[in-house]
C-alpha atoms as a PDB file:
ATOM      1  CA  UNK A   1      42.346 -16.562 -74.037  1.00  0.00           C
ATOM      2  CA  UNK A   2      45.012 -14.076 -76.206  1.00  0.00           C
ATOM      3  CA  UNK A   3      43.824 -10.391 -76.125  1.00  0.00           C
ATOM      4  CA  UNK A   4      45.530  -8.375 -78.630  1.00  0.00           C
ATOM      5  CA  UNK A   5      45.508  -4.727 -79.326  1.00  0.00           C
ATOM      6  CA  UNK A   6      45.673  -2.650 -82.263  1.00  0.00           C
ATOM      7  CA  UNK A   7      48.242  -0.026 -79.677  1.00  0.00           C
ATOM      8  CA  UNK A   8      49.258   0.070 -76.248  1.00  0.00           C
ATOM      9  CA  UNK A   9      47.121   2.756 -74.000  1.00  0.00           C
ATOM     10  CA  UNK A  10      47.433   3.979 -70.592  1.00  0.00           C
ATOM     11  CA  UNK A  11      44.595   1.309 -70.393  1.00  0.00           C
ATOM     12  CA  UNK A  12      45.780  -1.543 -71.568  1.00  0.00           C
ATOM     13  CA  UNK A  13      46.231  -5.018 -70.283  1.00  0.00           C
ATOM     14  CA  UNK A  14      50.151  -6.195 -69.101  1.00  0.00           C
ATOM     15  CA  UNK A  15      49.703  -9.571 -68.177  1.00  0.00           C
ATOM     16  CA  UNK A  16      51.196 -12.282 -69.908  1.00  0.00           C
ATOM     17  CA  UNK A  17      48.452 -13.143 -72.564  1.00  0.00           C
ATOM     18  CA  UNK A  18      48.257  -9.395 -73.621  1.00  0.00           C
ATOM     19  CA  UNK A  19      49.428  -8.881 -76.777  1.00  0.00           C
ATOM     20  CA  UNK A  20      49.973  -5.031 -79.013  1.00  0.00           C
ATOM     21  CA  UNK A  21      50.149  -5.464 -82.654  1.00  0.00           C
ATOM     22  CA  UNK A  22      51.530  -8.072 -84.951  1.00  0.00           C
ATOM     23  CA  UNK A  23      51.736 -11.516 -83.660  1.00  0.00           C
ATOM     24  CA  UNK A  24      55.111 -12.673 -82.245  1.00  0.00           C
ATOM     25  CA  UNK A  25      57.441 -15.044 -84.257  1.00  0.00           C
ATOM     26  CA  UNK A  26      57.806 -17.499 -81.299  1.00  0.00           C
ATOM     27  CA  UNK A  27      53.959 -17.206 -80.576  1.00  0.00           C
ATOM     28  CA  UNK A  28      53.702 -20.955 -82.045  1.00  0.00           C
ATOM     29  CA  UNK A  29      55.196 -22.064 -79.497  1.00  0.00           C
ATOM     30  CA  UNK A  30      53.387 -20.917 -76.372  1.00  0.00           C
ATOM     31  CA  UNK A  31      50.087 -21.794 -77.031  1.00  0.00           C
ATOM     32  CA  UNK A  32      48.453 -24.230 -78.952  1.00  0.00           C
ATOM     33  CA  UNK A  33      46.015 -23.207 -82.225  1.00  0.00           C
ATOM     34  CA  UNK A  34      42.698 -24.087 -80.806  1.00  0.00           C
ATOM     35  CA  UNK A  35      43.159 -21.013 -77.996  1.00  0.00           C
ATOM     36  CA  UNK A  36      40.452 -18.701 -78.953  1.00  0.00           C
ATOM     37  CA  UNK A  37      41.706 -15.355 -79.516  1.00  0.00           C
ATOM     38  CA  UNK A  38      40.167 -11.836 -79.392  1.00  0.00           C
ATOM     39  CA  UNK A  39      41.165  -8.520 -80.724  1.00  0.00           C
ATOM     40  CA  UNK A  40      39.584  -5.246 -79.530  1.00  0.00           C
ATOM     41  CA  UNK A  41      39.578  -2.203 -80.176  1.00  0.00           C
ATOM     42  CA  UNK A  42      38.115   0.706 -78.885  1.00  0.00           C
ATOM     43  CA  UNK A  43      38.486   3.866 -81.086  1.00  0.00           C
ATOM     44  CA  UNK A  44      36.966   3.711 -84.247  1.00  0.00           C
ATOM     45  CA  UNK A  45      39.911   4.894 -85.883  1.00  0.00           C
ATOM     46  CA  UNK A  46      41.809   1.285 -84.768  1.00  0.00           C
ATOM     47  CA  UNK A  47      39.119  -0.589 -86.798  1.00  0.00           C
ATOM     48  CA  UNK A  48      41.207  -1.223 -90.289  1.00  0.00           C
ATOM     49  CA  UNK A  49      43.812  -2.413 -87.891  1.00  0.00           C
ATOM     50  CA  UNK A  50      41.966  -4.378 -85.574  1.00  0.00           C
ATOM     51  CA  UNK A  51      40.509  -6.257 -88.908  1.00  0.00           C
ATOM     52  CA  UNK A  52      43.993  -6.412 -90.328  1.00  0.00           C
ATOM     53  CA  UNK A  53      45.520  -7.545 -86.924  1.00  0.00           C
ATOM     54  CA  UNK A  54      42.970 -10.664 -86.398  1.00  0.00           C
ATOM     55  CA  UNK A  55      43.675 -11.570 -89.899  1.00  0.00           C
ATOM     56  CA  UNK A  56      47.551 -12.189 -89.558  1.00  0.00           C
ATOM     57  CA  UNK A  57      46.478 -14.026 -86.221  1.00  0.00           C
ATOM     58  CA  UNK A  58      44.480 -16.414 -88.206  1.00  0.00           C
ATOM     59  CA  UNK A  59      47.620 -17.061 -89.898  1.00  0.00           C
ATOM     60  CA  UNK A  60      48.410 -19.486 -86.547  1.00  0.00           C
ATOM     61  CA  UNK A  61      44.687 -19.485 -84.558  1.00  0.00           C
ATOM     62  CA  UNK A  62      41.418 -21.086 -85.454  1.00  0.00           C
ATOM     63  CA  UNK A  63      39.428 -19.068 -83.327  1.00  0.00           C
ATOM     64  CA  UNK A  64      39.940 -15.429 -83.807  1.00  0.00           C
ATOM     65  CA  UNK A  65      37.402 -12.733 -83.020  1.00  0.00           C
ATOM     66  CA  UNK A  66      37.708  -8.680 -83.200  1.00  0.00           C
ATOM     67  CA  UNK A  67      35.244  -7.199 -81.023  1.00  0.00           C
ATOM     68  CA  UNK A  68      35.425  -4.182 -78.839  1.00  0.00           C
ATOM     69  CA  UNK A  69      33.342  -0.738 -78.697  1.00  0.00           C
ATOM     70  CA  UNK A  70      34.656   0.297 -82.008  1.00  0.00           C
ATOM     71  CA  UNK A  71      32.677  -2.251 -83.281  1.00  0.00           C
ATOM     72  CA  UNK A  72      29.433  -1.702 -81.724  1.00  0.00           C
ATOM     73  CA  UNK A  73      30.123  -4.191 -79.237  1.00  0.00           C
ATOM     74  CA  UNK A  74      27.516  -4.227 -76.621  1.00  0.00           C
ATOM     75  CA  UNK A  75      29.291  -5.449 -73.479  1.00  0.00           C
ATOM     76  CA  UNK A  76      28.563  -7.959 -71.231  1.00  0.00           C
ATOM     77  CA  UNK A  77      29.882  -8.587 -67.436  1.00  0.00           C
ATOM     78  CA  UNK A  78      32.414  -7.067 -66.998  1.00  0.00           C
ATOM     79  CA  UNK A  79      35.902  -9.417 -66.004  1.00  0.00           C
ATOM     80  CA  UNK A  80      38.781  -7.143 -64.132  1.00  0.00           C
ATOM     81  CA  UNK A  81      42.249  -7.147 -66.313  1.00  0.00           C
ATOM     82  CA  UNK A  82      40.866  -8.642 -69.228  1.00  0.00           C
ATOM     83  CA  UNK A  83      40.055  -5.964 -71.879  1.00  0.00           C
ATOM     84  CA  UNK A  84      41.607  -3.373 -69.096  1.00  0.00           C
ATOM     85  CA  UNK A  85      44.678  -2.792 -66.734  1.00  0.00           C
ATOM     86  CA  UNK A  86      44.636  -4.070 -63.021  1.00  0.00           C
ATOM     87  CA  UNK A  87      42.409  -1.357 -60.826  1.00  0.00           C
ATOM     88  CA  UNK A  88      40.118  -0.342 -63.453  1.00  0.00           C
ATOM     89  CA  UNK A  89      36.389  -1.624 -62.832  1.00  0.00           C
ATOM     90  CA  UNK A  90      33.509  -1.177 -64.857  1.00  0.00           C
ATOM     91  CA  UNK A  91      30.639  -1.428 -62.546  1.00  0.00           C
ATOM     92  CA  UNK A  92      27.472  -0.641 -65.121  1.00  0.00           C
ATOM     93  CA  UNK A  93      27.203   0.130 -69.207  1.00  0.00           C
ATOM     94  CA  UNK A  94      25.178   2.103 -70.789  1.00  0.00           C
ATOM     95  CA  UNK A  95      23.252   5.941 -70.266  1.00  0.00           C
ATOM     96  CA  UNK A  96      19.750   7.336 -70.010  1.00  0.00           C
ATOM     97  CA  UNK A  97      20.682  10.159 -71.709  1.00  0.00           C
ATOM     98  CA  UNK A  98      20.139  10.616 -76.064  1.00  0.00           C
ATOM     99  CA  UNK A  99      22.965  13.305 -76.475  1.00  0.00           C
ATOM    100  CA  UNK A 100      22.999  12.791 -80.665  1.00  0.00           C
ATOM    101  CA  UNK A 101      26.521  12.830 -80.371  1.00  0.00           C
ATOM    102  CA  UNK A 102      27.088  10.015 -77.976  1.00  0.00           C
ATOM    103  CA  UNK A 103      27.229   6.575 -79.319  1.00  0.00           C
ATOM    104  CA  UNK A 104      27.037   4.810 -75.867  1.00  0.00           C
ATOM    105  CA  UNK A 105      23.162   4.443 -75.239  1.00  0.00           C
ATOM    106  CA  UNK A 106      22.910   3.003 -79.463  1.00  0.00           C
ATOM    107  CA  UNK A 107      25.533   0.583 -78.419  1.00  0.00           C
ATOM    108  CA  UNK A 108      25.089  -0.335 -74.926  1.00  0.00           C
ATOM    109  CA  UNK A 109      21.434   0.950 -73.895  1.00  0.00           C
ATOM    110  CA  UNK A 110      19.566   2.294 -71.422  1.00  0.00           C
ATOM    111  CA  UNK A 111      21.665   2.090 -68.134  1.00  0.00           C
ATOM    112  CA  UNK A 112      22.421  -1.101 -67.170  1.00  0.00           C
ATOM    113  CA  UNK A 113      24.067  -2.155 -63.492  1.00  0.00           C
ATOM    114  CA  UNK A 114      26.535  -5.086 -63.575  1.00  0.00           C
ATOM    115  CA  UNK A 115      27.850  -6.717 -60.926  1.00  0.00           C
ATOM    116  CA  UNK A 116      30.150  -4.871 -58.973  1.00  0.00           C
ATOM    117  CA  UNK A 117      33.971  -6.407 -59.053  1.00  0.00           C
ATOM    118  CA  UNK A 118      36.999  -4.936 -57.116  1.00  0.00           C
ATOM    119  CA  UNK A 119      38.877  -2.195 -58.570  1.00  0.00           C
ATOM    120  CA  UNK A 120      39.608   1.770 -57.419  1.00  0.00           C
ATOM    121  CA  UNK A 121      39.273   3.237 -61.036  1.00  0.00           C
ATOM    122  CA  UNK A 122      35.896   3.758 -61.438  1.00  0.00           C
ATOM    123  CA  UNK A 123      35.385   3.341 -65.824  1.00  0.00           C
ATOM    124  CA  UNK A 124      31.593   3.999 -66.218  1.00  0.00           C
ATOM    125  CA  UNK A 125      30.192   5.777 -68.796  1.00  0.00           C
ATOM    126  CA  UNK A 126      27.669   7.507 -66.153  1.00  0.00           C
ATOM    127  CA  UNK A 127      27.639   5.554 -62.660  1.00  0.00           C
ATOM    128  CA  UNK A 128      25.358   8.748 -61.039  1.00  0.00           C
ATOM    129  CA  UNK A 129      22.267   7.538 -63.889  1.00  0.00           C
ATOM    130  CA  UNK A 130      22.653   4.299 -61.586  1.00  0.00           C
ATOM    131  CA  UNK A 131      20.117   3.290 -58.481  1.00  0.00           C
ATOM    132  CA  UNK A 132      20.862   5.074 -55.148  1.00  0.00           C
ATOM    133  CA  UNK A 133      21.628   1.488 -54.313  1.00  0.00           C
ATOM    134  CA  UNK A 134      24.250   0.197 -56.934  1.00  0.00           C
ATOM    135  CA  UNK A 135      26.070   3.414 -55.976  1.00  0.00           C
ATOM    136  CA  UNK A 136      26.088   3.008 -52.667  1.00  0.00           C
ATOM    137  CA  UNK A 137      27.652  -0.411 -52.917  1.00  0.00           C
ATOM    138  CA  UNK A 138      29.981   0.720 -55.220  1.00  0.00           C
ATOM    139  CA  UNK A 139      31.119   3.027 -52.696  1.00  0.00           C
ATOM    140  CA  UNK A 140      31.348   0.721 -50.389  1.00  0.00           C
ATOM    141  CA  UNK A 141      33.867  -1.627 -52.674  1.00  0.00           C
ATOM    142  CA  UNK A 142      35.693   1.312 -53.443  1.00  0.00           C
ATOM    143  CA  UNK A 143      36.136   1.573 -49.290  1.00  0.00           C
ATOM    144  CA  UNK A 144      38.067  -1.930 -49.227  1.00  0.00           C
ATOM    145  CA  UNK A 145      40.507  -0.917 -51.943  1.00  0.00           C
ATOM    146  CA  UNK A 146      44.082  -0.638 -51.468  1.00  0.00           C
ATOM    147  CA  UNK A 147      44.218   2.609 -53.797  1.00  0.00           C
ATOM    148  CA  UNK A 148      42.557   5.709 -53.547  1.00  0.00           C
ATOM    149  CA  UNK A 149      39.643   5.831 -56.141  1.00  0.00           C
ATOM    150  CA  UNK A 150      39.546   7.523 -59.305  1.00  0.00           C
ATOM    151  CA  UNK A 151      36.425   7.693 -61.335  1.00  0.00           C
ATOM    152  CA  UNK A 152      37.606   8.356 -65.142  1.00  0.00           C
ATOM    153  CA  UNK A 153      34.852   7.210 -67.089  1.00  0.00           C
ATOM    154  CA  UNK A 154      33.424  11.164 -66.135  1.00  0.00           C
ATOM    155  CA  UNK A 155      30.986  11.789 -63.628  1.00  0.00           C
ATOM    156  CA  UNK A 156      27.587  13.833 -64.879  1.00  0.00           C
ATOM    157  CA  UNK A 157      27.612  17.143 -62.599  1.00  0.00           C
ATOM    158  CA  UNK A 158      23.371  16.977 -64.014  1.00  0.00           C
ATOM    159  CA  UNK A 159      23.082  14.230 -61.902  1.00  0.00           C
ATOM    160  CA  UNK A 160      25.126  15.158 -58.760  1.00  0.00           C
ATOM    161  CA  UNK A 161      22.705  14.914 -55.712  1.00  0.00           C
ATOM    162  CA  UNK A 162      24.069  16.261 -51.941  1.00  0.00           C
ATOM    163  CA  UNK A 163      23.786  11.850 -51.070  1.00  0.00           C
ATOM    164  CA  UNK A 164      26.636  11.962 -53.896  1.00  0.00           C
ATOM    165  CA  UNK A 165      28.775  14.569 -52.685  1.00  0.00           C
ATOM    166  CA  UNK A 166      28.628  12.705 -49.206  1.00  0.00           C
ATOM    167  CA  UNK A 167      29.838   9.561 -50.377  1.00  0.00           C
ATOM    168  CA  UNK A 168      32.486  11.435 -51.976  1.00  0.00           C
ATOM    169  CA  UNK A 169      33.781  12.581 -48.834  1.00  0.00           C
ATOM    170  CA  UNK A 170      33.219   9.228 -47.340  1.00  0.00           C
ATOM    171  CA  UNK A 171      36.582   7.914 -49.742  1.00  0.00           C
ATOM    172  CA  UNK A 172      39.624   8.504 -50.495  1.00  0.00           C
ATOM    173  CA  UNK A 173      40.218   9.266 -54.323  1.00  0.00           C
ATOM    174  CA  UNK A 174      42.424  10.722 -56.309  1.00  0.00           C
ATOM    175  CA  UNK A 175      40.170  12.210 -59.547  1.00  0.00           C
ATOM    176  CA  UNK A 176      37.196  12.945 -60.527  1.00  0.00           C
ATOM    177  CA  UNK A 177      35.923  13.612 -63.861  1.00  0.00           C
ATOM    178  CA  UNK A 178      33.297  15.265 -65.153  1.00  0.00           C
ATOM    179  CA  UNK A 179      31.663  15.069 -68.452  1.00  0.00           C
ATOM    180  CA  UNK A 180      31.619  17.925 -70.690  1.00  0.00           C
ATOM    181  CA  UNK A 181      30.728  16.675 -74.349  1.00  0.00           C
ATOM    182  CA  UNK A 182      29.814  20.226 -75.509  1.00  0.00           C
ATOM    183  CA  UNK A 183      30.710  23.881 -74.312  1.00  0.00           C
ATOM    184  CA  UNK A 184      26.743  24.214 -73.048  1.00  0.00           C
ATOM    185  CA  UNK A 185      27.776  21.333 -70.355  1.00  0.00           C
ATOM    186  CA  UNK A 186      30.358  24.481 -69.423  1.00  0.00           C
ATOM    187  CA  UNK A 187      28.214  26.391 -66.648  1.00  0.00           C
ATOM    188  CA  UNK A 188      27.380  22.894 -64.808  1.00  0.00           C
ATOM    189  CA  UNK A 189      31.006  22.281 -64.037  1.00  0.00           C
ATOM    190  CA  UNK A 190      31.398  25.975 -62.487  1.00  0.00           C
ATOM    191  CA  UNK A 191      31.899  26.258 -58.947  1.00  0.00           C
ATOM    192  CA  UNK A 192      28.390  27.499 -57.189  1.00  0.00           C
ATOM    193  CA  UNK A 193      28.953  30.707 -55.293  1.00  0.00           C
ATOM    194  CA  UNK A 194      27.133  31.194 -52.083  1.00  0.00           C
END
């Protein structure tokens, strides 16, 4: 399958079938036109292109499809490097939480735990909402990695337990972050003084 990209982020894809923008001149000749391809996007503000994008890839494809989060895509199992660069793991979707700015629980749901795949960045939109024991196994993947871990989809301080904090320092990693959608989340993320 062709991925292609309205623009090239820190996150995207670099393997071979990975494609930013316009389609290639020579593209004809590397594949034939029954390959299905799909183009995401994630920001809403890369929908018009997205749509224009997959419509100048029909020029050559049968089978093209835009799809991503910006357009309410729901996700399914999650597949390492294919909507995402190598190390990046998505290991559940969705949130318990109704924040009325957050469209993440209308588009992917209550929390919902996939299967856990190797990877050391950590992308989920609240792994801590997860059962004691998806976490825990995640923690143990993350142990087996070659990289330290980094957990950028933004850990929820709300939901920090002391069982958290000791399978933080049961890791290596690199960066944590927190979320912190509105300046009341402020006073969670201050350090406690004892």
């Amino acid at each position: 399958m062709i991925r292609v990209f309205p623009r090239r982020t820190k996150w995207t894809p670099a393997d071979p079938d990975a494609y930013v923008g316009e389609m290639p001149l020579y593209i004809g000749q590397l594949y034939p036109r029954t390959i299905p391809v799909k183009v995401s996007a994630t920001f809403t503000w890369d929908r018009k292109a997205a749509l224009r994008l997959a419509k100048s890839w029909r020029v050559h494809f049968r089978d093209v499809e835009v799809s991503g989060p910006a357009f309410n895509d729901p996700g399914g199992e999650f597949t390492p490097e294919m909507f995402v660069k190598e190390g990046v793991v998505v290991t559940s979707q969705g949130c318990p939480k109704a924040c009325s700015f957050c469209l993440v629980p209308k588009r992917e749901g209550h929390i919902r735990e996939l299967q856990i795949k190797d990877g050391w960045n950590v992308f989920d939109n609240n792994l801590l909402a997860c059962s004691r024991e998806h976490i825990e196994a995640v923690f143990e993947m993350l142990r087996r990695q070659p990289q330290p871990a980094h957990f950028t989809g933004g850990l929820d301080k709300t939901l920090l337990e002391p069982w958290h904090v000791d399978l933080l320092k049961s890791i290596r990693f690199k960066r944590a972050w927190f979320a912190c959608d509105s300046e009341s989340g402020f006073p969670a993320l201050e350090p406690e003084v004892e």
